[in-house]
Protein backbone atom coordinates (compact mmCIF):
# COMPACT_ATOMS: atom_id res chain seq x y z
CA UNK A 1 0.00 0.00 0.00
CA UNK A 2 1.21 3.24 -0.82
CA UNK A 3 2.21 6.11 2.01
CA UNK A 4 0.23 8.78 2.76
CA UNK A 5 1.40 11.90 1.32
CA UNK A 6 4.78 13.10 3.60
CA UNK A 7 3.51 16.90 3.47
CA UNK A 8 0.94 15.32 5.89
CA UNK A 9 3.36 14.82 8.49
CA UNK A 10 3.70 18.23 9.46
CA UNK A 11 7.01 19.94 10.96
CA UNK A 12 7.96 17.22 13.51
CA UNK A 13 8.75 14.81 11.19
CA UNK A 14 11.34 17.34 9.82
CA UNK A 15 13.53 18.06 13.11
CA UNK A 16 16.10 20.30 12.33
CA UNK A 17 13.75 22.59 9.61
CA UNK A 18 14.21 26.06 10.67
CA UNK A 19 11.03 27.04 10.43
CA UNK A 20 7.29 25.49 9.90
CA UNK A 21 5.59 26.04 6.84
CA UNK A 22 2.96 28.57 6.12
CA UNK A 23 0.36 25.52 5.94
CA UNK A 24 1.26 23.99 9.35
CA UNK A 25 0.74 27.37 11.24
CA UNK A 26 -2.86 27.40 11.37
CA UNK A 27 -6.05 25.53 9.91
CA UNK A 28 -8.04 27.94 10.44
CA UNK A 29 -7.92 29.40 6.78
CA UNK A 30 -8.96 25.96 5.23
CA UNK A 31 -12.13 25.84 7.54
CA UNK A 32 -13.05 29.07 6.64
CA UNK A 33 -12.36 28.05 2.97
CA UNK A 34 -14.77 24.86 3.69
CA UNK A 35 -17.15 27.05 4.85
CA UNK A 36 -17.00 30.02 2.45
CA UNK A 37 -17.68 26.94 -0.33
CA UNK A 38 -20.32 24.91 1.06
CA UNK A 39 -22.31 28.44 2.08
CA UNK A 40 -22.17 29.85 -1.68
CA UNK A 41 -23.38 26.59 -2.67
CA UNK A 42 -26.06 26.08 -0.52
CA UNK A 43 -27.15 29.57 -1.84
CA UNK A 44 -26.99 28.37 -5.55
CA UNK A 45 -28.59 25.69 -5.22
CA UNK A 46 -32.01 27.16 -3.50
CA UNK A 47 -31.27 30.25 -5.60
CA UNK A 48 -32.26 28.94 -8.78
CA UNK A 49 -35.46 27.70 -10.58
CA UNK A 50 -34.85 23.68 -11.50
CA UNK A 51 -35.50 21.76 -9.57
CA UNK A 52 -38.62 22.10 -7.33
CA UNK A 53 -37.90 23.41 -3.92
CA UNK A 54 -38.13 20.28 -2.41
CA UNK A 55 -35.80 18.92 -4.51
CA UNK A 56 -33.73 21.92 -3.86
CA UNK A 57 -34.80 21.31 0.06
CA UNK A 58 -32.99 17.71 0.11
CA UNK A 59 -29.95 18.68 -1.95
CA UNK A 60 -29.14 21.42 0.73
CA UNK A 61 -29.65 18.98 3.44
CA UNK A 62 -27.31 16.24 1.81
CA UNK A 63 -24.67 18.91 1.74
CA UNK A 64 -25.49 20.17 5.16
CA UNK A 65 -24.70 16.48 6.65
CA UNK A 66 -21.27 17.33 5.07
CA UNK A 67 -20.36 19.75 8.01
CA UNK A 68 -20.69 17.35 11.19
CA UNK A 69 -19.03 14.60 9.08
CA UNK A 70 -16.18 17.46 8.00
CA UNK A 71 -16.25 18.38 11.38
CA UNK A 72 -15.94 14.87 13.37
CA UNK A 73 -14.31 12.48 10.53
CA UNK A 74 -12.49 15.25 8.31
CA UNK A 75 -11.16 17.68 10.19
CA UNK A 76 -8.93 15.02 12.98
CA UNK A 77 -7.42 13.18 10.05
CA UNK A 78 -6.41 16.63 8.38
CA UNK A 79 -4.84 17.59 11.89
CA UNK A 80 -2.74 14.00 12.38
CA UNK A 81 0.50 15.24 12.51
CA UNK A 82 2.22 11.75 12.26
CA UNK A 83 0.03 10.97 8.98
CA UNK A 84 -3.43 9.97 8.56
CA UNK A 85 -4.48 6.59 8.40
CA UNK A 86 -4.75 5.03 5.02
CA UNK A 87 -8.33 3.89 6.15
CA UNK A 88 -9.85 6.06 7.92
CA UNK A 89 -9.32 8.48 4.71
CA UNK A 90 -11.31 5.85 2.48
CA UNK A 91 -14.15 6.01 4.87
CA UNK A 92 -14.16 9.80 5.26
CA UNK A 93 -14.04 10.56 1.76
CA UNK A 94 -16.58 7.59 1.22
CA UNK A 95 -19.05 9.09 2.78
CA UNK A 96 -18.46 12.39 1.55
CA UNK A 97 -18.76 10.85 -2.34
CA UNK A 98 -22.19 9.40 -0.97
CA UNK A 99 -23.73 12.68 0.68
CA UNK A 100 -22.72 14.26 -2.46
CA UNK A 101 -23.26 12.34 -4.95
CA UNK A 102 -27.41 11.99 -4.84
CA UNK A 103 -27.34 16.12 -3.57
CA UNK A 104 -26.01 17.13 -7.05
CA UNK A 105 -28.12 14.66 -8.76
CA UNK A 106 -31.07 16.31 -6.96
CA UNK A 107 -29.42 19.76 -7.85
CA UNK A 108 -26.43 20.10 -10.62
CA UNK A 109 -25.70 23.37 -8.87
CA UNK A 110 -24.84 21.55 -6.02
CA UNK A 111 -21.61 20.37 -8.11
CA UNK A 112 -19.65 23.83 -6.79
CA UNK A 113 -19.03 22.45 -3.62
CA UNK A 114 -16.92 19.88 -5.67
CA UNK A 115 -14.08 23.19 -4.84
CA UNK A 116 -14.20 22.06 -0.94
CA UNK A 117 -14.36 18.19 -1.29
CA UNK A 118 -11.43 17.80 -4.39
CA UNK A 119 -8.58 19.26 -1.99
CA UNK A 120 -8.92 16.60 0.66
CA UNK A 121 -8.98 13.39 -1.93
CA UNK A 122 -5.05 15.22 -2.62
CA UNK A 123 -4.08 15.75 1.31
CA UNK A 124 -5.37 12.19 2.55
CA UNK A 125 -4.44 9.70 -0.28
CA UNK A 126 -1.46 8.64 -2.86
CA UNK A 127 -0.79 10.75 -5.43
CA UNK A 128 -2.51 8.39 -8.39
CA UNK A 129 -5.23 7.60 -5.79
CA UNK A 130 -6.10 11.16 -5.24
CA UNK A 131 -6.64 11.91 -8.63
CA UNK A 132 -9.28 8.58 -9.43
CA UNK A 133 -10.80 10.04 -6.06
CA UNK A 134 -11.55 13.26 -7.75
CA UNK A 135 -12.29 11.50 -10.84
CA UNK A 136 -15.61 10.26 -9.00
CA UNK A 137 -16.09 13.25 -7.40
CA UNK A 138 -15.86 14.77 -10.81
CA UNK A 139 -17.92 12.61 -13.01
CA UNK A 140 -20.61 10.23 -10.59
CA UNK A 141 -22.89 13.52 -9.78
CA UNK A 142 -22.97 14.47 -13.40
CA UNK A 143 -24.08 10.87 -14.32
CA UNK A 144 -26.51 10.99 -11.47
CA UNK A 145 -28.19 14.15 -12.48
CA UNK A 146 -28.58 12.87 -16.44
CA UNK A 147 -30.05 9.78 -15.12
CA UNK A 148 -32.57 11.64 -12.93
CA UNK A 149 -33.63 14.02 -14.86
CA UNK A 150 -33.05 13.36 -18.29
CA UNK A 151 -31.93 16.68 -19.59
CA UNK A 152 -31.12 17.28 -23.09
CA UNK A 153 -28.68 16.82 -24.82
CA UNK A 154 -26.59 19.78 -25.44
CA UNK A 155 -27.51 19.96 -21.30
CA UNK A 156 -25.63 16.54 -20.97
CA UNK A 157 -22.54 17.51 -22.64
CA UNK A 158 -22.21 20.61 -21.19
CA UNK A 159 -22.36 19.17 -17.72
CA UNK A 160 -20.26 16.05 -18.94
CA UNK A 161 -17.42 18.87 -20.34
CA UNK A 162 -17.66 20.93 -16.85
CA UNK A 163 -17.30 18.35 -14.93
CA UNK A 164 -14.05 17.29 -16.99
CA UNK A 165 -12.83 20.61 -16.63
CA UNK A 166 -12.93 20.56 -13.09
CA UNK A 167 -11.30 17.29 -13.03
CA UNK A 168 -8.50 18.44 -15.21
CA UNK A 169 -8.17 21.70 -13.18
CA UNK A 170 -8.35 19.82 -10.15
CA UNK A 171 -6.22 16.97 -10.76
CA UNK A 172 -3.69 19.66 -12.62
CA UNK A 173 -3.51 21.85 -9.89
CA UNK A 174 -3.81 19.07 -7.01
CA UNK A 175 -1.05 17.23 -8.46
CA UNK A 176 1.25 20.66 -8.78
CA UNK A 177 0.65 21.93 -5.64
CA UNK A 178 1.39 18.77 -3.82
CA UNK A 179 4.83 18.43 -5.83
CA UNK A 180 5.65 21.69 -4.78
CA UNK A 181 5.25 21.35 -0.85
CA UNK A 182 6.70 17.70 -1.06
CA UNK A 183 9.84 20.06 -2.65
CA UNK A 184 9.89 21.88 0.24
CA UNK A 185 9.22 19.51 2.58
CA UNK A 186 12.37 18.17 0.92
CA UNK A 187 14.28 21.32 1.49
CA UNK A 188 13.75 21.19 4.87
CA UNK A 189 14.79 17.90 5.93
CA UNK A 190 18.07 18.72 3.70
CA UNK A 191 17.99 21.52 5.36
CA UNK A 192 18.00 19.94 8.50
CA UNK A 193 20.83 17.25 7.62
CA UNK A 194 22.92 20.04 6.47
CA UNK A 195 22.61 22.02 10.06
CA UNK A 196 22.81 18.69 11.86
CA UNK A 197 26.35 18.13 9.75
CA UNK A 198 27.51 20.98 10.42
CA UNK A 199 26.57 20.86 14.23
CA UNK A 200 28.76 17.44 13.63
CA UNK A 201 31.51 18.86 11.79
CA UNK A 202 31.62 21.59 14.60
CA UNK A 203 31.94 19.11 16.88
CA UNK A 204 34.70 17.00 15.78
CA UNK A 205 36.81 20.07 14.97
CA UNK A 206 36.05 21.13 18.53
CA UNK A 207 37.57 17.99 19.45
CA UNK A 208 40.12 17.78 16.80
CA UNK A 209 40.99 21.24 18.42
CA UNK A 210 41.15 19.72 22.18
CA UNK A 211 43.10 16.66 21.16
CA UNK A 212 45.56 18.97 19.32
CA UNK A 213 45.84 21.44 22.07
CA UNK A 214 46.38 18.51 24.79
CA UNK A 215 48.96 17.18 22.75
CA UNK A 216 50.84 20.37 22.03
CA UNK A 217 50.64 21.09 26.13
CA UNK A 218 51.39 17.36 26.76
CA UNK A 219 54.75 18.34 24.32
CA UNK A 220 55.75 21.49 26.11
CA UNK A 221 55.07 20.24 29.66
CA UNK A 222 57.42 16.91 28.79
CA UNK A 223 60.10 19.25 26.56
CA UNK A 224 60.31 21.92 29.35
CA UNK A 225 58.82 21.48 32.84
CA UNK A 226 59.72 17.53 32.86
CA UNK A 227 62.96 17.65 31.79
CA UNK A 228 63.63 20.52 34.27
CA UNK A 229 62.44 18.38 37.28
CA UNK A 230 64.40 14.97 35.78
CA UNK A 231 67.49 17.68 35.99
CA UNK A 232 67.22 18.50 39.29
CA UNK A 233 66.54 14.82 40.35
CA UNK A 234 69.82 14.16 38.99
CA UNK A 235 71.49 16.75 40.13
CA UNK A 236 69.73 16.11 43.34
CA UNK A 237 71.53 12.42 43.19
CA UNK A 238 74.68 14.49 42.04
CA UNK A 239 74.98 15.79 45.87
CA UNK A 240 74.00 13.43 47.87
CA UNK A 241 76.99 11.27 46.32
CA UNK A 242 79.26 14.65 46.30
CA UNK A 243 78.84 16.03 50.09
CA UNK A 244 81.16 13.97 51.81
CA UNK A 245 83.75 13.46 48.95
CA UNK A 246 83.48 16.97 46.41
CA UNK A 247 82.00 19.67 48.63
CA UNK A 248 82.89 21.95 46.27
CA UNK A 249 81.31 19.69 43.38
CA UNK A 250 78.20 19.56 45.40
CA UNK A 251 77.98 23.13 45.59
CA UNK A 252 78.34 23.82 41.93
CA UNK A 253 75.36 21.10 41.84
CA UNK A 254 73.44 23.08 44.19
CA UNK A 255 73.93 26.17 42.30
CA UNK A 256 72.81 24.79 39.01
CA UNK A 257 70.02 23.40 40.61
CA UNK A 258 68.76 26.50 41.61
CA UNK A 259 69.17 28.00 37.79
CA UNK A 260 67.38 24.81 36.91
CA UNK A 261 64.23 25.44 39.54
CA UNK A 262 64.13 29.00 38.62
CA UNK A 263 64.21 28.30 34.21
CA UNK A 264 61.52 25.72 34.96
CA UNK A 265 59.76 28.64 37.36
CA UNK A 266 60.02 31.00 34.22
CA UNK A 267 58.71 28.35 31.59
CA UNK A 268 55.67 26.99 34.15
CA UNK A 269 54.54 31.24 33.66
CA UNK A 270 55.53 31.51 30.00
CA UNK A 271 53.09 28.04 29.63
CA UNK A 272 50.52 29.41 31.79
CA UNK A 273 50.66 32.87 29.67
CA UNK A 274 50.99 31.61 26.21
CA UNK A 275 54.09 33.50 25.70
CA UNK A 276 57.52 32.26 23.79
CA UNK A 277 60.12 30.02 25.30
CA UNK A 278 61.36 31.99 28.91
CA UNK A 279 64.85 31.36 27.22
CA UNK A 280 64.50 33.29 24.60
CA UNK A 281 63.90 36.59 27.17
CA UNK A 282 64.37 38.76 24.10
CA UNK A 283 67.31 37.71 22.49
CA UNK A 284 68.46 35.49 19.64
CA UNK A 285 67.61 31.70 18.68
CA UNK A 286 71.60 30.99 19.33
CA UNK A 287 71.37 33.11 22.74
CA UNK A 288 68.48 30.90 23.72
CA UNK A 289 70.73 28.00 22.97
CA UNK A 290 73.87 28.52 24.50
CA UNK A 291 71.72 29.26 27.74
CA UNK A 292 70.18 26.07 27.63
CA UNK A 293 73.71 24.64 26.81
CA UNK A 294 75.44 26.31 29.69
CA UNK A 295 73.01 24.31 32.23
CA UNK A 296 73.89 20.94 30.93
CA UNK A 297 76.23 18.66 32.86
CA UNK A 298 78.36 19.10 31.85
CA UNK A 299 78.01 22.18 29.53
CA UNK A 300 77.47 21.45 26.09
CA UNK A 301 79.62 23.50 23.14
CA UNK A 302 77.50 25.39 20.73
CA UNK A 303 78.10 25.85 17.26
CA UNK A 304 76.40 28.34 14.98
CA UNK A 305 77.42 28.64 10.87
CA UNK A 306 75.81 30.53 8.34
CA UNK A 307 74.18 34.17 8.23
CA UNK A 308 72.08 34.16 11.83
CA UNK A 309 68.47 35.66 11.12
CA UNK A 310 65.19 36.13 13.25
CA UNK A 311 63.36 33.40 11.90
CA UNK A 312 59.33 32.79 12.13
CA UNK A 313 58.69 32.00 16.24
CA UNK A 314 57.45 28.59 15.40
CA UNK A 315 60.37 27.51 14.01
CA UNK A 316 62.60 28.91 16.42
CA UNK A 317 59.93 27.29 19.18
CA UNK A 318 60.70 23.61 17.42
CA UNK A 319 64.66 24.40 17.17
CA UNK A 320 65.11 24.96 20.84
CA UNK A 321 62.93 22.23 21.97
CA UNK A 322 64.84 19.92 19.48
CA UNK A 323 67.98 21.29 21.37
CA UNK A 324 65.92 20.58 24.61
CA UNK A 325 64.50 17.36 24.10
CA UNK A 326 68.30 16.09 22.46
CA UNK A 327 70.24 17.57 25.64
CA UNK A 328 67.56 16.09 27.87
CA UNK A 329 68.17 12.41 26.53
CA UNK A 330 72.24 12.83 26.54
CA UNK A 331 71.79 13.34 30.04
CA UNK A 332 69.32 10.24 30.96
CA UNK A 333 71.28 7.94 28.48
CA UNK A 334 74.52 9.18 27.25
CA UNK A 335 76.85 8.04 30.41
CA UNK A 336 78.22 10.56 33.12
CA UNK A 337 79.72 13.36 31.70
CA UNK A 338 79.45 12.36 27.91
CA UNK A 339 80.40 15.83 25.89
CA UNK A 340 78.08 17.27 23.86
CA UNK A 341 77.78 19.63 20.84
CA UNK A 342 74.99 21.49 19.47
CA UNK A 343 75.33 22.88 15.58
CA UNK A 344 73.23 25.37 14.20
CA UNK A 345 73.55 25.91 10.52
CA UNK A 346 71.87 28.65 8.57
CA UNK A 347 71.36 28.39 4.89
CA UNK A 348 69.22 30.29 2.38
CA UNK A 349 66.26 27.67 2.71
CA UNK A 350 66.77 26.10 6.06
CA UNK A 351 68.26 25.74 9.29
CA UNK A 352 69.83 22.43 10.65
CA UNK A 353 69.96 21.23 14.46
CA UNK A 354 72.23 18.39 15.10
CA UNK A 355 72.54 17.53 18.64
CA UNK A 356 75.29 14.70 19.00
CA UNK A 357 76.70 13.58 22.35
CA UNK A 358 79.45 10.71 22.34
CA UNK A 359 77.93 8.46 24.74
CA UNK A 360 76.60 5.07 24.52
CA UNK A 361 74.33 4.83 22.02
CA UNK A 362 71.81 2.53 21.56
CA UNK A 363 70.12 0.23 17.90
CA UNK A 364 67.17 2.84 16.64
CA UNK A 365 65.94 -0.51 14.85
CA UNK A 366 65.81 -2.39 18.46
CA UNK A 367 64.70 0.39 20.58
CA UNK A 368 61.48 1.59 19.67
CA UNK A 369 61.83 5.55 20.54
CA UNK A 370 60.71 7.40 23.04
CA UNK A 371 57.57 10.18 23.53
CA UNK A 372 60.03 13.06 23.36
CA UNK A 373 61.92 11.62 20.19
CA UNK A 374 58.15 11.34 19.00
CA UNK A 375 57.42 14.52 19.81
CA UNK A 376 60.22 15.63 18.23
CA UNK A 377 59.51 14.76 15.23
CA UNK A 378 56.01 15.94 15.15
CA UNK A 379 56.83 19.12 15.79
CA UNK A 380 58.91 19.51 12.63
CA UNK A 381 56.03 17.63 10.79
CA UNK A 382 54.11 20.58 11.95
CA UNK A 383 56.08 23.03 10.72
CA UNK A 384 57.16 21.10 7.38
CA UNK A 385 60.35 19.76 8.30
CA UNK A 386 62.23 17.03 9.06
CA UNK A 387 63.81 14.95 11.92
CA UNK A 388 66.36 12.26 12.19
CA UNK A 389 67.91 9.95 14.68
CA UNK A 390 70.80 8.10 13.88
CA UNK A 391 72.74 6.38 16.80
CA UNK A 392 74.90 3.30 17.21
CA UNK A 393 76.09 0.80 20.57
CA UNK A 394 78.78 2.42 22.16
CA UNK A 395 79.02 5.26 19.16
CA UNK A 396 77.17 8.30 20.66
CA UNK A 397 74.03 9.66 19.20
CA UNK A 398 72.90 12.37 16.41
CA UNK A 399 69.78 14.50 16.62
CA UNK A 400 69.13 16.37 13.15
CA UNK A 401 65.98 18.52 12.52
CA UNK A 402 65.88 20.27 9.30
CA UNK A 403 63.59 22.91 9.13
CA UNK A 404 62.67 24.71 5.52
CA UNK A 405 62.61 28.68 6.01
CA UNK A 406 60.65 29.62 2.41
């Protein structure tokens, strides 16, 4: 069996629509329309001379049964927001066919009202069923009246070609109108996939956003604040060996430790304020450097080649951390007091970290790496560069980032 028409299901079914149609506001102007329709009939047919009032008398009160039934049967299915029941619009437009049928047989005039009765056939059946419904409704009260009263001919046809007008105009129009508010109907629950997508889309980019942002402040807490605490543990270790054997060891220990506490101080607030590394404090990318070199144990040379530029912050951001991360592992792994070199190079299209300490070393293709070394790498991913690790048992280790400057 075919589905009601969708139109019927009324805003609800379209969740999401951003606004009802003009047709599901009110009903109001269809019962007046009912009404207008079945009064100016009612005044045709006692208006004119054929047939005898009594006639007349019992057409009118055919069509005036058509109110209650509008009015108890009609009207609730019109108003079913989830869809009328396939059934319960045969019935209602079943007995509208037979209240109408023998009035305009009584009365041709009483064929107007065919204006109010067409537009449900359309609103509670199928498409192709709607139209054979107004077929009848069309054609039965024209045959009903010839059979009754035996008109002439030329009377015959003319009925016979106004009531096919009315079915063409009816059907025409009917079938149109529906087409257009199934459109929009349409429109509207595209409409409403569309702002549902979008609330999706927003959503997963809110959470792409919150992912990346936890990921980017998991990175700088490990490449700064971490490392800075992992420092001081060791250095911590450091003295409690030294104070019995190197005082003076110990206190060089203790005094790096408190440069350590307070750079880890100054990055905790440059975190907390969004700002730039604290050890860049206004100078150069190669300043920042050889301060983070001079707090290595022990302190790491620097090397700088090439024409030194201000570059863009992020890459500057990713160059230190590189330096960071590299110094922080040489200290973990590398072996007590392993030297350490850091080499910037400058060239027209990039710069080049290498980071190499000469301390034990380790298989990359045995030793899966690490979440700094990870991080590392996605940070010059980020910025469209590169990042290698090359290291060998017992032959040091070689941190290179390359990142492009055009």
């Amino acid at each position: 069996m075919e589905e009601p028409p969708r139109w019927l299901n009324g805003p609800a079914r379209y969740p999401g629509a951003r606004e009802s149609h003009v047709w599901d506001r009110a009903f109001g102007p269809w019962d007046f329309y009912f009404g207008l329709v079945w009064a100016v009939t009612a005044v045709f047919v006692l208006g004119v001379g054929f047939p005898p009032l009594a006639y007349r008398l019992a057409a009118v009160t055919l069509l005036a049964l058509l109110v209650p039934w509008y009015v108890w049967a009609g009207r609730p299915l019109l108003l079913l927001e989830l869809g009328p029941r396939y059934g319960q619009s045969v019935r209602y437009l079943a007995g509208n066919l037979a209240l109408f049928v023998p009035a305009a047989a009584l009365a041709g005039e009483a064929r107007v009202i065919t204006f109010a009765l067409a537009p449900p056939c359309f609103m509670l059946l199928p498409l192709r069923r709607a139209v054979a419904a107004v077929g009848l409704v069309a054609l039965l009260p024209v045959a009903g009246w010839a059979l009754l009263w035996r008109p002439p001919g030329n009377d015959v046809f003319a009925g016979v070609l106004d009531s096919v007008v009315t079915f063409a105009f009816s059907a025409f129009f009917g079938a149109w109108i529906i087409r257009i508010i199934e459109q929009s109907h349409n429109r509207a629950s595209l409409i409403a996939e569309l702002d549902a997508s979008r609330e999706e889309v927003a959503r997963l980019s809110a959470e792409r956003g919150a992912h990346t942002e936890r990921e980017r402040m998991s990175r700088e807490i490990h490449d700064t604040l971490a490392q800075g605490f992992t420092s001081l543990l060791m250095l911590v270790q450091a003295v409690q060996s030294e104070l019995d054997t190197d005082p003076a060891q110990a206190r060089r220990h203790l005094d790096l430790m408190a440069v350590t506490a307070r750079q880890n101080l100054a990055e905790a607030r440059a975190l907390v304020n969004g700002g730039a590394p604290a050890d860049f404090d206004g100078g150069s990318l190669p300043d920042a450097v050889r301060r983070l070199a001079a707090r290595h144990d022990p302190p790491a040379a620097v090397s700088v080649t090439g024409d030194v530029r201000p570059l863009a912050p992020a890459l500057e951001v990713v160059a230190l951390r590189t330096c960071q991360e590299s110094l922080s592992n040489a200290a973990r792994h590398a072996g007590p007091g392993a030297p350490t070199t850091l080499d910037l190079a400058y060239t027209p299209s990039a710069l080049t970290v290498s980071v190499r300490d000469t301390g034990r070393g380790f298989d990359p293709g045995s030793v899966p790496l690490g979440y700094g070394l990870r991080g590392l790498r996605a940070r010059a991913r980020e910025v469209g560069g590169s990042a290698a690790v090359d290291s060998a048992p017992a032959a040091g280790t070689t941190v290179t980032v390359t990142l492009p400057l055009n």
